[in-house]
N, C-alpha and C. Protein backbone atom coordinates (compact mmCIF):
# COMPACT_ATOMS: atom_id res chain seq x y z
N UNK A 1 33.19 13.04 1.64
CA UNK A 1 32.59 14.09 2.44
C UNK A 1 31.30 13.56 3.04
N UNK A 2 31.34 13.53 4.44
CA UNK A 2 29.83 12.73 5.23
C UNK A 2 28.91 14.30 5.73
N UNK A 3 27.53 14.01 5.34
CA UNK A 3 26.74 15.51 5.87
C UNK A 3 26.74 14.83 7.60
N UNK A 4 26.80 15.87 8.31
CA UNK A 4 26.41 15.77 9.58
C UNK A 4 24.69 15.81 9.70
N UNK A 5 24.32 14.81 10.26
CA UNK A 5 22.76 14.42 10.49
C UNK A 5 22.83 14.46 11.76
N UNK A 6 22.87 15.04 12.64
CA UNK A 6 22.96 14.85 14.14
C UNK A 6 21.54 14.73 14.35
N UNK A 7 20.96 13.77 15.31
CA UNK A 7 19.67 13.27 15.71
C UNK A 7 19.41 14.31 16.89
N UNK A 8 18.24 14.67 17.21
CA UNK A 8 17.89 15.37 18.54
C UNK A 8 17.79 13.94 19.39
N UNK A 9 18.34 14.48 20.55
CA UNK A 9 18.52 13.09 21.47
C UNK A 9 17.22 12.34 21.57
N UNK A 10 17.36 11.28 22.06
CA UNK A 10 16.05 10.42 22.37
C UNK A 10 15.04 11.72 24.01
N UNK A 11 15.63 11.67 24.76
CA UNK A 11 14.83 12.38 25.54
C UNK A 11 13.82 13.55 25.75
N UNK A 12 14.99 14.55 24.21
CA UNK A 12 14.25 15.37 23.42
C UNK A 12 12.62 15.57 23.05
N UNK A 13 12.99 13.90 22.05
CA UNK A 13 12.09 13.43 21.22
C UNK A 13 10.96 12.97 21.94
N UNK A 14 11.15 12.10 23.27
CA UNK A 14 10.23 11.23 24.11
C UNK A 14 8.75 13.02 24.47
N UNK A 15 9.96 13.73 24.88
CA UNK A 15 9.43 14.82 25.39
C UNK A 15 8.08 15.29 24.52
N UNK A 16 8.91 15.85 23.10
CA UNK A 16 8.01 16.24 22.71
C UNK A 16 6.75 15.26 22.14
N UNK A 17 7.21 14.40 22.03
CA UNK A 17 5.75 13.89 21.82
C UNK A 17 4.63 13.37 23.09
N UNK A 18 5.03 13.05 24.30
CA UNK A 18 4.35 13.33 25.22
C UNK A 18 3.31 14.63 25.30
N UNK A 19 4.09 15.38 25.32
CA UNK A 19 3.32 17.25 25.17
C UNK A 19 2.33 16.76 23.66
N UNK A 20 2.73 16.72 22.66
CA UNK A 20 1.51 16.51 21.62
C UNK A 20 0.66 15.25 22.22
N UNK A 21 1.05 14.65 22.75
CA UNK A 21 0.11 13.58 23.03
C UNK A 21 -0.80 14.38 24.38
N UNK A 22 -0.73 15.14 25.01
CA UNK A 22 -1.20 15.54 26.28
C UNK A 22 -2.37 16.86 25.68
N UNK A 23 -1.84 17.47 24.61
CA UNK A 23 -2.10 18.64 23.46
C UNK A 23 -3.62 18.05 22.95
N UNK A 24 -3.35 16.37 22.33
CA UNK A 24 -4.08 16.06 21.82
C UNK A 24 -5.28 15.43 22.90
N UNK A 25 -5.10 14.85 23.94
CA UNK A 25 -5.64 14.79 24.90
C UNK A 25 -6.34 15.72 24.82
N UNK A 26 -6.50 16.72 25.13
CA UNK A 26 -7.05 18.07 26.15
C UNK A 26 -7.91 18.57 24.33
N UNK A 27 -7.45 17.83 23.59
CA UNK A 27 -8.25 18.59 22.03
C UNK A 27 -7.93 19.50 21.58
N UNK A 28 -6.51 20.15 22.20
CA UNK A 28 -6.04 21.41 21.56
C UNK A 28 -5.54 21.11 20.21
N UNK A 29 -4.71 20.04 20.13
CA UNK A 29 -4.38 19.79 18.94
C UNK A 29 -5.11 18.73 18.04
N UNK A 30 -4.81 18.70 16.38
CA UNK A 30 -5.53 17.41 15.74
C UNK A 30 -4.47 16.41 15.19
N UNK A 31 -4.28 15.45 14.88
CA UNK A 31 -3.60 14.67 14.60
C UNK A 31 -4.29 14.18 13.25
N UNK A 32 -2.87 14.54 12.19
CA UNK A 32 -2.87 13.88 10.55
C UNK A 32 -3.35 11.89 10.90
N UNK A 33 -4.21 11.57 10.14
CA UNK A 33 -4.86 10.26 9.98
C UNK A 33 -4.50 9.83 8.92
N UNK A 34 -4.13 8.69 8.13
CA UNK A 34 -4.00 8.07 6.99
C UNK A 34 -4.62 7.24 7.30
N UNK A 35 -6.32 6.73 6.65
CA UNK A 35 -6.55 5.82 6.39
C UNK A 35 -6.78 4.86 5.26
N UNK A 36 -6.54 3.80 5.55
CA UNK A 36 -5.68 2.66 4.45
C UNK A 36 -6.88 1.67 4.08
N UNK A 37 -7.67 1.65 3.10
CA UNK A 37 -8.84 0.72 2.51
C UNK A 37 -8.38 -0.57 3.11
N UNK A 38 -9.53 -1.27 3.71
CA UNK A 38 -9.16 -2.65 4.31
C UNK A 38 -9.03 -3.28 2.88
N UNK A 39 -7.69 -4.59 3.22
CA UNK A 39 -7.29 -5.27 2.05
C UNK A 39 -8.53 -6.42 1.77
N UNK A 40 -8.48 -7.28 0.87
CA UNK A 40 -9.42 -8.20 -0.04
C UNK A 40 -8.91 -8.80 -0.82
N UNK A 41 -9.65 -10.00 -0.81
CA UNK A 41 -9.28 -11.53 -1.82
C UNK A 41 -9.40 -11.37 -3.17
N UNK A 42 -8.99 -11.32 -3.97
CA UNK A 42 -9.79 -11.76 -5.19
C UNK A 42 -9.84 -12.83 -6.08
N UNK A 43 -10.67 -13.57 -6.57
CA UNK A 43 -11.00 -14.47 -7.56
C UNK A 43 -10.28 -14.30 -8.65
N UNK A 44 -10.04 -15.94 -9.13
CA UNK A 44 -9.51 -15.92 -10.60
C UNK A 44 -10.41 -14.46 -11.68
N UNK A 45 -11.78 -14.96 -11.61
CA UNK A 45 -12.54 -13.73 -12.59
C UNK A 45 -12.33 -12.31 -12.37
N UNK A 46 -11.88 -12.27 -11.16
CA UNK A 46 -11.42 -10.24 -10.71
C UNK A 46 -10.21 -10.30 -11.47
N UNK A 47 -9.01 -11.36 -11.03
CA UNK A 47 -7.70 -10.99 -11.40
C UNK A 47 -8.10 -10.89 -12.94
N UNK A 48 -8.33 -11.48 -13.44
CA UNK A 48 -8.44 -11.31 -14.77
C UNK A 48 -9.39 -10.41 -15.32
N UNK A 49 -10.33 -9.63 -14.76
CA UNK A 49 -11.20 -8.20 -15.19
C UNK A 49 -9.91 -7.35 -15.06
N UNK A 50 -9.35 -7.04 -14.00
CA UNK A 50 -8.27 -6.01 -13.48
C UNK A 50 -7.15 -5.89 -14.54
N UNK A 51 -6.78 -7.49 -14.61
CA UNK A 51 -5.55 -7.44 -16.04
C UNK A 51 -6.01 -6.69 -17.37
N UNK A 52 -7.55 -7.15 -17.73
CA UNK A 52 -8.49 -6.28 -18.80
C UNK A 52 -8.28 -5.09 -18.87
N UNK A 53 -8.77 -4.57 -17.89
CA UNK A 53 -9.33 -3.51 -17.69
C UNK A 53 -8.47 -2.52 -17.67
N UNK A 54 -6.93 -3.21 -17.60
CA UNK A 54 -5.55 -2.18 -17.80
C UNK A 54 -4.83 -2.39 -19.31
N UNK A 55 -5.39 -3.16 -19.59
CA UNK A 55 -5.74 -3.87 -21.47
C UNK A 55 -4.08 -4.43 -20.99
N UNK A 56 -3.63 -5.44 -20.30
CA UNK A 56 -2.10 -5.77 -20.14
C UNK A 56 -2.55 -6.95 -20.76
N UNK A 57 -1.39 -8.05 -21.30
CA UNK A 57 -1.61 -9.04 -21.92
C UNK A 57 -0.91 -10.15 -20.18
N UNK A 58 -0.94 -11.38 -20.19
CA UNK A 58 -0.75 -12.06 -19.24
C UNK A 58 0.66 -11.88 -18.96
N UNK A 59 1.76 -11.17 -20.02
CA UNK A 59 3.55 -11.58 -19.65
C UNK A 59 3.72 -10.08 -19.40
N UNK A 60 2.83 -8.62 -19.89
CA UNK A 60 3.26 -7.94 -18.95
C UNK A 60 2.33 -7.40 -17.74
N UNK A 61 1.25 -8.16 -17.40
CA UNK A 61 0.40 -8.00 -15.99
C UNK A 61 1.71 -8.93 -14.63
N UNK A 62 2.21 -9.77 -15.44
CA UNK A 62 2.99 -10.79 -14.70
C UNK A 62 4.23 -9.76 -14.27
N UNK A 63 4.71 -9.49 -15.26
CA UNK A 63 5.50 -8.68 -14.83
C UNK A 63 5.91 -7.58 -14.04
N UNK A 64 4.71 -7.03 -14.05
CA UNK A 64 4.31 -6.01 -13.54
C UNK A 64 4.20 -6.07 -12.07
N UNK A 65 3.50 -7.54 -11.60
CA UNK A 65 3.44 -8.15 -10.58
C UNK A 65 4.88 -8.68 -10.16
N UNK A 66 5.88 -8.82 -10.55
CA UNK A 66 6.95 -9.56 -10.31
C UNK A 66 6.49 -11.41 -10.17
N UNK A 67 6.09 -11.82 -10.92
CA UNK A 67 5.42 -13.25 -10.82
C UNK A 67 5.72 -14.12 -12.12
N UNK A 68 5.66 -15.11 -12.37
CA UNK A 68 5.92 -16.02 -13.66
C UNK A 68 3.99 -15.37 -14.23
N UNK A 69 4.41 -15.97 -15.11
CA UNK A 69 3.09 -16.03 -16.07
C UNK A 69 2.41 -17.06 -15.53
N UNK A 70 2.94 -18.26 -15.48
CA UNK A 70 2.72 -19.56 -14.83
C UNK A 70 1.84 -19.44 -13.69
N UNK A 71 2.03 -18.26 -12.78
CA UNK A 71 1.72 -18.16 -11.52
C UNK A 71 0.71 -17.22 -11.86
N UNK A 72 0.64 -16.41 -12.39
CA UNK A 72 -0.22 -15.32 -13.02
C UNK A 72 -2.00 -16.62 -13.53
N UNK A 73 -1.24 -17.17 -14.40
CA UNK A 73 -2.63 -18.29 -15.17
C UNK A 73 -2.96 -18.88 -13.77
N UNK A 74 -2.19 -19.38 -13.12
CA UNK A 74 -2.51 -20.54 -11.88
C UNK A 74 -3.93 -19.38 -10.88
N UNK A 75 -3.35 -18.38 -10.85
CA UNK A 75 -4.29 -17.37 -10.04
C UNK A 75 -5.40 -17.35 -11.12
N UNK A 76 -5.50 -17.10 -12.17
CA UNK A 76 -6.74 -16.63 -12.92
C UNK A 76 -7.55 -18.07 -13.10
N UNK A 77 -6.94 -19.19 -13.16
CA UNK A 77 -7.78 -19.94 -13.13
C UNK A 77 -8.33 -20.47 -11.88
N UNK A 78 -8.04 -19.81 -10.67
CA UNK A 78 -8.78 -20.12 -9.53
C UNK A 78 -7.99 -21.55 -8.57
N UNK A 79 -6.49 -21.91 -9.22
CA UNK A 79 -5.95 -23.16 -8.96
C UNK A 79 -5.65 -22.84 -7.75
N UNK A 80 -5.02 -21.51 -7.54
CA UNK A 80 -3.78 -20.97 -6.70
C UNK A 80 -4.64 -19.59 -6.32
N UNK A 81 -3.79 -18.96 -4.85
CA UNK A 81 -4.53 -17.36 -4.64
C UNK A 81 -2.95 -16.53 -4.71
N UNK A 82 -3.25 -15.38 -4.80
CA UNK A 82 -1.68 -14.35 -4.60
C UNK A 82 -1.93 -14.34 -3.12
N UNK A 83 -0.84 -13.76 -2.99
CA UNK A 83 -0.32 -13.49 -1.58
C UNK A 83 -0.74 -12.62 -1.22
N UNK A 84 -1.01 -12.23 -0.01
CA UNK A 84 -1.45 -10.90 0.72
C UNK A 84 -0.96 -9.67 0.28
N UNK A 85 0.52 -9.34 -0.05
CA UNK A 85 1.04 -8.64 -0.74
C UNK A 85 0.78 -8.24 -2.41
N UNK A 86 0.32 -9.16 -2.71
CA UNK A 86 0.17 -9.05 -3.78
C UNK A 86 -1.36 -9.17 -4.16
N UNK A 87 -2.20 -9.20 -3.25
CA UNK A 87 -3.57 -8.98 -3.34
C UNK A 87 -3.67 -7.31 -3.00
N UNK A 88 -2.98 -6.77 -2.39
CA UNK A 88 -2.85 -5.38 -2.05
C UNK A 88 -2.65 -4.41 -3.66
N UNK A 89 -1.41 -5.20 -4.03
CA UNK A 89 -1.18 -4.95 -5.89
C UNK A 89 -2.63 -4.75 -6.29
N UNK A 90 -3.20 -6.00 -6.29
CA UNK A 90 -4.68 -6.26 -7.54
C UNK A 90 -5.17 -5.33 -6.60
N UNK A 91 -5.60 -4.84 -5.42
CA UNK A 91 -6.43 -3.91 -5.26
C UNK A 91 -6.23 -2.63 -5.24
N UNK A 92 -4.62 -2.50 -5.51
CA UNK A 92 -4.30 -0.78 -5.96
C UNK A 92 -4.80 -0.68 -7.26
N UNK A 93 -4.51 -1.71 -8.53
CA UNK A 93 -4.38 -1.71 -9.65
C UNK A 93 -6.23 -1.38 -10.02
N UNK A 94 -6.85 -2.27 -9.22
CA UNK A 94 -8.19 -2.16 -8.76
C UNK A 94 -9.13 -1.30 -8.80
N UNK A 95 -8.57 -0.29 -7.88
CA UNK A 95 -9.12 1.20 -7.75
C UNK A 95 -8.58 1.99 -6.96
N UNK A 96 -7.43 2.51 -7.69
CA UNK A 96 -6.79 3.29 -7.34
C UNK A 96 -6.99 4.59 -6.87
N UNK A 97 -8.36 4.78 -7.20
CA UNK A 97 -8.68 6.14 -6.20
C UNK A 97 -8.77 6.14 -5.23
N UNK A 98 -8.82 4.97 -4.59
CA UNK A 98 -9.13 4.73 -3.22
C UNK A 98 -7.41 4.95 -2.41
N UNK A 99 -6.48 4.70 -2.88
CA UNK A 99 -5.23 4.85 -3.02
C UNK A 99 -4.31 6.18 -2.96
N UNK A 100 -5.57 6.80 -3.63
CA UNK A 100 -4.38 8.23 -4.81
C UNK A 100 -3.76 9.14 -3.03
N UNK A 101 -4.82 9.54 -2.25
CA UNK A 101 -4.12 10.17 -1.59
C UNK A 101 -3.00 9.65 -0.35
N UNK A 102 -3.13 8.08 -0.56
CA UNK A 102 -1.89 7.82 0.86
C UNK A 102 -1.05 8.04 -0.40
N UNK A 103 -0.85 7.17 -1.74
CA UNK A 103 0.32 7.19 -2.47
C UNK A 103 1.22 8.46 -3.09
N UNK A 104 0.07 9.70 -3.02
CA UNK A 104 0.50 10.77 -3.04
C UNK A 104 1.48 11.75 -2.00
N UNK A 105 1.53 10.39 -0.85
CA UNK A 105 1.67 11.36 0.60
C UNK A 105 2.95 11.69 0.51
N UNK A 106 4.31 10.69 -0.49
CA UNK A 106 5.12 10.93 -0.28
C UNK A 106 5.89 12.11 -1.25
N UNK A 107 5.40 12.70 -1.93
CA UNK A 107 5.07 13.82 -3.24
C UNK A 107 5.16 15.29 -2.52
């Protein structure tokens, strides 16, 4: 059994958002903002306050991260950096208040 999802056509769609965009122009309307904490590096000594500070031991901070342990030590000792993606991780894990309301958005 398939649900019918029928899309409102594209021309529909173009439409109405033109009009909100013209709405918002003129200031009649406001437009929802999500803004997103600019991302950041962190040092072997952060990654390893952050792992603390969630009292995780190195095999389940690693894990947690999807990463070897291997790769986990290589970052804390300053050998190696995480990835952009995964510097985003250490800075949710970080301070997550800064977080709570985009991650809440989908709730």
């Amino acid at each position: 059994m398939s649900i019918n999802t029928k899309r409102t056509p594209l021309a529909q769609r173009l439409k109405k958002g033109l009009l909100e965009g013209i709405e918002f122009a003129r200031e009649d309307l406001n437009l929802a903002a999500t803004v997103v904490p600019t991302g950041r590096s962190y040092s072997g000594a952060e990654v390893v306050a952050i792992r603390n500070r969630r009292q995780m031991s190195q095999a389940q901070f690693a894990n947690l991260l999807a990463v070897s342990v291997k790769t986990l030590q290589s970052w804390e000792q300053g050998a190696r950096k995480p990835s952009k993606p995964t510097m985003r991780l250490l800075q949710i894990f970080d301070a997550p208040e800064e977080f709570r309301t985009i991650l809440s958005l989908g709730d």
